[in-house]
Protein backbone atom coordinates (compact mmCIF):
# COMPACT_ATOMS: atom_id res chain seq x y z
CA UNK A 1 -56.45 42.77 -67.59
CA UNK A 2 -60.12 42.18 -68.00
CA UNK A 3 -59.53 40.72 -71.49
CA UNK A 4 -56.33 38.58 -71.04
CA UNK A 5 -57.99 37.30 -67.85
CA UNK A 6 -61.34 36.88 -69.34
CA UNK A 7 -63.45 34.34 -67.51
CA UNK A 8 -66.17 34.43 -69.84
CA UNK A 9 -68.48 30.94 -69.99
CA UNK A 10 -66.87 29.58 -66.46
CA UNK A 11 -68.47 28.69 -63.56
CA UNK A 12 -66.99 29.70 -60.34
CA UNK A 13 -67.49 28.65 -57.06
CA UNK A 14 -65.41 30.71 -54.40
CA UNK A 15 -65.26 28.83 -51.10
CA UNK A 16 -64.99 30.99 -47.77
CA UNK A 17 -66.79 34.05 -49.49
CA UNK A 18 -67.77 35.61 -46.55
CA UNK A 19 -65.24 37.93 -46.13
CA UNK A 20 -61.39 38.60 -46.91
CA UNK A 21 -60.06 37.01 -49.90
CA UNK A 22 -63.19 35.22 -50.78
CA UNK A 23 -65.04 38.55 -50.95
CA UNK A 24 -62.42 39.52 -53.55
CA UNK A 25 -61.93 36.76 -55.80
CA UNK A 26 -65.57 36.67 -55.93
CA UNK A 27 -66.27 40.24 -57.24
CA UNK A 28 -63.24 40.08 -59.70
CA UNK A 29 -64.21 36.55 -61.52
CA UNK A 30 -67.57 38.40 -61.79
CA UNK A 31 -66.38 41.35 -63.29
CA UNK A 32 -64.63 39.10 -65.89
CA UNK A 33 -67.81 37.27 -66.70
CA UNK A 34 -67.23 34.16 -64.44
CA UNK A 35 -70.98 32.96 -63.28
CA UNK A 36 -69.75 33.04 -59.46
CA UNK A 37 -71.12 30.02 -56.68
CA UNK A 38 -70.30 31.75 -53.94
CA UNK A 39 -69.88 29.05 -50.81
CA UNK A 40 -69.74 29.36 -46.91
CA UNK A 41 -71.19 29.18 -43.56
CA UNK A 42 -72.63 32.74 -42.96
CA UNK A 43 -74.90 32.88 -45.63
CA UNK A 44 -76.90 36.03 -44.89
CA UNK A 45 -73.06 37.49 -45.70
CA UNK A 46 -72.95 35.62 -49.41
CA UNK A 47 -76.62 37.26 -49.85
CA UNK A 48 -74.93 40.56 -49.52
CA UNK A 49 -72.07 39.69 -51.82
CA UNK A 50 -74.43 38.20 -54.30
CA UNK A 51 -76.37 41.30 -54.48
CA UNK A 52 -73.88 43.43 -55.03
CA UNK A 53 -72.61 41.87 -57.61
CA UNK A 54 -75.70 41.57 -59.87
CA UNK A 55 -75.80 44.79 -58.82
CA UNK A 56 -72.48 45.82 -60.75
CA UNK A 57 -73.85 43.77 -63.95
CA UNK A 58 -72.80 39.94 -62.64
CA UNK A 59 -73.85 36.77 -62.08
CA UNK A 60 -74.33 35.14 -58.84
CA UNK A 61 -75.73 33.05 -56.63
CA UNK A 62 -75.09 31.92 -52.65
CA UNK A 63 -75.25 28.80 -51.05
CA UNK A 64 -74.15 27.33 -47.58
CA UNK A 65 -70.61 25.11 -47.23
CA UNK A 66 -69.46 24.07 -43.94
CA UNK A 67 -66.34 22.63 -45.39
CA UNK A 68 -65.32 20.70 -42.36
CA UNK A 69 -68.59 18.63 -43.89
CA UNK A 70 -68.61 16.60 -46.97
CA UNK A 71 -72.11 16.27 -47.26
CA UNK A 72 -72.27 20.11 -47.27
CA UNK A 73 -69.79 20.71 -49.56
CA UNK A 74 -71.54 17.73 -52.00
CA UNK A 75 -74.63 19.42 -51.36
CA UNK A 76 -73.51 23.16 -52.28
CA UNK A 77 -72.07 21.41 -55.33
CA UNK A 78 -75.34 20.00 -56.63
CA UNK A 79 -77.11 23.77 -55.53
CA UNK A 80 -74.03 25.01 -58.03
CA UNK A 81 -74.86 22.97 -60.97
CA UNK A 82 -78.95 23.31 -60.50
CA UNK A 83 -78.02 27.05 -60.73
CA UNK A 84 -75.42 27.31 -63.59
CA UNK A 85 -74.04 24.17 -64.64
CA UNK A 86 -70.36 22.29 -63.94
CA UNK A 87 -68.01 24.50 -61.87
CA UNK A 88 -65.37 24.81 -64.11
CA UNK A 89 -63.33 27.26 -61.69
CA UNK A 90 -63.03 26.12 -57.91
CA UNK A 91 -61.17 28.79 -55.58
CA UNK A 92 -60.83 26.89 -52.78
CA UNK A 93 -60.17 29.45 -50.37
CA UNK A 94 -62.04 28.83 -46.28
CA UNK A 95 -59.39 28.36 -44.18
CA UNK A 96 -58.83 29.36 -40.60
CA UNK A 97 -55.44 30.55 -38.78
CA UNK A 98 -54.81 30.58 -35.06
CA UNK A 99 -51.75 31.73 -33.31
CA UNK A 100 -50.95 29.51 -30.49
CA UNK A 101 -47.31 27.98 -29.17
CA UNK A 102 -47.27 24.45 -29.74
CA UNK A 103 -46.96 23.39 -26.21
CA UNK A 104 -50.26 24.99 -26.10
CA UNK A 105 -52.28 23.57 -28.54
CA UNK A 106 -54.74 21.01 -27.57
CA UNK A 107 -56.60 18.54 -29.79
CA UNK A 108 -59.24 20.31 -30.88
CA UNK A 109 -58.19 23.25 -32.30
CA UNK A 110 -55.26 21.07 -34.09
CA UNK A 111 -58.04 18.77 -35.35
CA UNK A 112 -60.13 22.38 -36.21
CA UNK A 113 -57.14 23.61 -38.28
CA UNK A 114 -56.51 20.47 -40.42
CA UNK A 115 -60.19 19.34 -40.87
CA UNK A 116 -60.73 23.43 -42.59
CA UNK A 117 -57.87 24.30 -44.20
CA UNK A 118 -56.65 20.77 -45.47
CA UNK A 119 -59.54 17.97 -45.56
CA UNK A 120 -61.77 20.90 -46.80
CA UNK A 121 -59.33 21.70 -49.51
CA UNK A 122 -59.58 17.91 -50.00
CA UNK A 123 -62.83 17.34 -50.39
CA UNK A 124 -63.82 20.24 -52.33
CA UNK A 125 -60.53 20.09 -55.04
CA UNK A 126 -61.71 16.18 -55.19
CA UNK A 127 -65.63 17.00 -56.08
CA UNK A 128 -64.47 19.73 -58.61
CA UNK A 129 -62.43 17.22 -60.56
CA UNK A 130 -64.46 14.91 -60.37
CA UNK A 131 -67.73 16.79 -61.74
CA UNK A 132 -65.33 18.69 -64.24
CA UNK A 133 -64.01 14.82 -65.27
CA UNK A 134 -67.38 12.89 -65.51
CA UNK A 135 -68.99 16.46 -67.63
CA UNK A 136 -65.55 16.09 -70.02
CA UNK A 137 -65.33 19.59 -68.99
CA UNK A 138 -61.65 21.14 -68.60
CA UNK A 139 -61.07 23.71 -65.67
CA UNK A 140 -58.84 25.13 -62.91
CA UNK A 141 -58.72 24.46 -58.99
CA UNK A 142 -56.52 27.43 -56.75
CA UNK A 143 -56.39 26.56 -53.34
CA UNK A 144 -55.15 28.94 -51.16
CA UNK A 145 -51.98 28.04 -49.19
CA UNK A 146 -49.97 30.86 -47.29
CA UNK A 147 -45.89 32.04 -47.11
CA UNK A 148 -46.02 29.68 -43.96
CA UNK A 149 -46.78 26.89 -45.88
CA UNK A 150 -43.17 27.47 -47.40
CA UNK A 151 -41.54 28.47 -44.06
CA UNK A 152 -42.31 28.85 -40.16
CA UNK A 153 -42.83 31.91 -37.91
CA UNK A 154 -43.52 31.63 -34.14
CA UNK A 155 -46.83 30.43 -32.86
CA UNK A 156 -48.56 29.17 -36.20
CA UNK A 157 -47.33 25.65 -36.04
CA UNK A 158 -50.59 23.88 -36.50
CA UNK A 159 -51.42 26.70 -39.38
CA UNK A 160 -48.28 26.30 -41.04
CA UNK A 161 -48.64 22.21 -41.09
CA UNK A 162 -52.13 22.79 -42.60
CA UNK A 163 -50.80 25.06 -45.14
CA UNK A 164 -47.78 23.24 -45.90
CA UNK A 165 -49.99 20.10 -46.31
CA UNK A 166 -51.71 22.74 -49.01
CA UNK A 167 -48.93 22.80 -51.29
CA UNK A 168 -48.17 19.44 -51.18
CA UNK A 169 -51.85 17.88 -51.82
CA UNK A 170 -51.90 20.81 -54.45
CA UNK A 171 -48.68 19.23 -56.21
CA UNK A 172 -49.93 15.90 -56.05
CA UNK A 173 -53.50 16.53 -57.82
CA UNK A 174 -51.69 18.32 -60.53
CA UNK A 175 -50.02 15.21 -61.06
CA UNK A 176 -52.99 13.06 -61.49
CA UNK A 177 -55.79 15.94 -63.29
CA UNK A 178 -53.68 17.44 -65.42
CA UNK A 179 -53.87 14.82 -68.03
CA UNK A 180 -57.70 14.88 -67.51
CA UNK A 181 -57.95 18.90 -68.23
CA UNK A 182 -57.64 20.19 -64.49
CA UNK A 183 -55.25 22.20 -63.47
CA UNK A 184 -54.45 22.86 -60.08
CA UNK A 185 -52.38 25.78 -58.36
CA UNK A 186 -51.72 27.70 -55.19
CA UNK A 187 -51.41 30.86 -54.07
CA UNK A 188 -49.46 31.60 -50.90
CA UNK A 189 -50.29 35.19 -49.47
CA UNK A 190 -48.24 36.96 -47.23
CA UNK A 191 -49.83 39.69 -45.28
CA UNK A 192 -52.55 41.32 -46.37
CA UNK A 193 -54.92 43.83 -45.20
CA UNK A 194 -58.61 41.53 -44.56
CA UNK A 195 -61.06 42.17 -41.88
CA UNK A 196 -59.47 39.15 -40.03
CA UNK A 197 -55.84 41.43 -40.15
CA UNK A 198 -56.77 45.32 -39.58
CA UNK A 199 -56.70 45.40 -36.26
CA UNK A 200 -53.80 43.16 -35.75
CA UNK A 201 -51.66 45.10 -38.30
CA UNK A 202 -52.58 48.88 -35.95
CA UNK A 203 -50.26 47.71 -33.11
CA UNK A 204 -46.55 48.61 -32.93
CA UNK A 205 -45.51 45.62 -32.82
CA UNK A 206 -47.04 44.25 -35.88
CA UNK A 207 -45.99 47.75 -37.75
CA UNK A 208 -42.16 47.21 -36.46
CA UNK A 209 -42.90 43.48 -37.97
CA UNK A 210 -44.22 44.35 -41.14
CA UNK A 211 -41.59 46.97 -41.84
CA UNK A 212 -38.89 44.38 -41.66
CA UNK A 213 -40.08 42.99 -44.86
CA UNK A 214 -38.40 43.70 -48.33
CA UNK A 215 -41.47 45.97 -49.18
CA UNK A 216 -41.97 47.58 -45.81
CA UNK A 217 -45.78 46.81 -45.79
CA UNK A 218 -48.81 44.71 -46.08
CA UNK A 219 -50.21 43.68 -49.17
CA UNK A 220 -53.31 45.58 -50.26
CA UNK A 221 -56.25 43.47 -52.09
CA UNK A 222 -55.79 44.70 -55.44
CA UNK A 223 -52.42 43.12 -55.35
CA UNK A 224 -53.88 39.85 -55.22
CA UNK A 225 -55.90 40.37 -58.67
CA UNK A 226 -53.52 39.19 -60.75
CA UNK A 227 -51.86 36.39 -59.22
CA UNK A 228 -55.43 34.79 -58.84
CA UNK A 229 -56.26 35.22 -62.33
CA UNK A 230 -53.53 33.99 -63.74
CA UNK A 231 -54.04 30.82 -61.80
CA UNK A 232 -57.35 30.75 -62.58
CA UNK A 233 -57.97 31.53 -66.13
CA UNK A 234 -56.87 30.42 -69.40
CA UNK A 235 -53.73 32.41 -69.36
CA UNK A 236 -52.25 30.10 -67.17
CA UNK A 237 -52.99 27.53 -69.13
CA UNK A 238 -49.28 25.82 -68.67
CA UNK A 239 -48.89 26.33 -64.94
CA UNK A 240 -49.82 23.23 -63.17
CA UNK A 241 -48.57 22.19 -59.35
CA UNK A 242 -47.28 26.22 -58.52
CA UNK A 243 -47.05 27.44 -54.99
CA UNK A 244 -46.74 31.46 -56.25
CA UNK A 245 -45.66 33.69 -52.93
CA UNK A 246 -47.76 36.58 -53.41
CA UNK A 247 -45.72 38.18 -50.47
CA UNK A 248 -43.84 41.33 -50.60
CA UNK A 249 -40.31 39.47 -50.62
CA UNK A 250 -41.71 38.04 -46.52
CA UNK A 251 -40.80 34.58 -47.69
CA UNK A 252 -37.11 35.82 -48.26
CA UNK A 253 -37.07 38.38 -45.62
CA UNK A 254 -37.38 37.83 -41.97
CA UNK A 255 -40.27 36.84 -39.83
């Protein structure tokens, strides 16, 4: 895997590195010779990361993204290319979930949901291409999306709007960047076992949940390796505009 997914000579910037999937897609475009921007609001987190990779023979650096902010994200972007040059590999990951009924959910947190995990997506997939464009540089943008971005479950209206709103904006830039040497995909997790999940995933009910699902379980990190890199390297050079389920069958199971 580390040589068909070689990342050598990219620059990647991993939005919402702090923790979860960020953490990971970080340490594994490192450990395939990606220069890694890692990007988000808890910063003395990203030192940690960023230390332990150069640590384990990479190269990294951290700086702060609120991505509800475009003159962060524009700003973390210039810190990026001061550092290492155009990001050539965008994994535009923060995002934030909520599980509330939608009789229940007031303004805010609606407005919360779509300004992180869609108008930060935005922003973020639109300075990538653009840098990538105006360098004449060709690259790859994977925003993350989710399996309720393809279908509903109870309570996660506003999260599965957002997400949905993910594929579609994902779709829609592949359209217009691929001709200019971006390519732009998604990945839509199931469940997975994050620091956001574990404790969620110990109660019976969750267990009972999860169990219903064509593989019986959560999805464990490692199982996300592969999708990502596909998406993001060179070996998927002919995949533009994919949703991928990365799901345990949930999408065609019950939820």
């Amino acid at each position: 895997m580390t040589t068909e997914f070689d990342m050598s000579g990219k620059v990647a910037m991993v939005t919402g590195a702090s923790s979860g999937f960020g953490v990971h897609f970080a340490k594994i475009l490192a450990a395939r010779g990606a220069k890694v921007v890692v990007a988000a609001r808890r910063v003395e987190r990203l030192e940690a990361l960023v230390a332990e990779i150069v640590a384990d023979g990479g190269e990294a650096v951290a700086v702060a993204m609120d991505v509800t902010d475009s003159g962060s994200i524009i700003t973390a972007f210039d810190q990026a290319e001061a550092a290492f040059g155009t990001v050539t590999m965008l994994a535009n990951n923060a995002g934030v979930a909520e599980v509330r009924a939608a009789l229940k959910i007031d303004e805010d947190s609606w407005d919360r949901m779509i300004d992180t995990n869609l108008k930060g997506v935005w922003i973020a997939g639109q300075q990538a291409a653009k840098r990538m464009i105006e360098a004449g540089v060709s690259g790859s943008i994977v925003n993350t999306a989710s399996i309720l971005g393809l279908r509903v479950s109870f309570g996660q209206s506003s999260y599965s709007a957002s997400k949905a709103a993910v594929i579609q904006l994902t779709k829609s830039m592949a359209l217009e960047w691929a001709g200019k040497g971006v390519r732009v995909n998604a990945l839509c997790p199931g469940y997975f076992l994050t620091e956001m999940t574990q404790d969620a995933f110990e109660s019976p009910e969750a267990q009972a949940f999860l169990s219903s699902s064509p593989a019986g379980r959560p999805g464990e990190m490692d199982e996300m390796t592969a999708p990502f890199l596909l998406l993001a390297s060179d070996a998927g050079s002919y995949l533009h505009g994919v949703a991928l389920p990365v799901d345990g069958g949930q999408s065609i199971g019950r939820m």
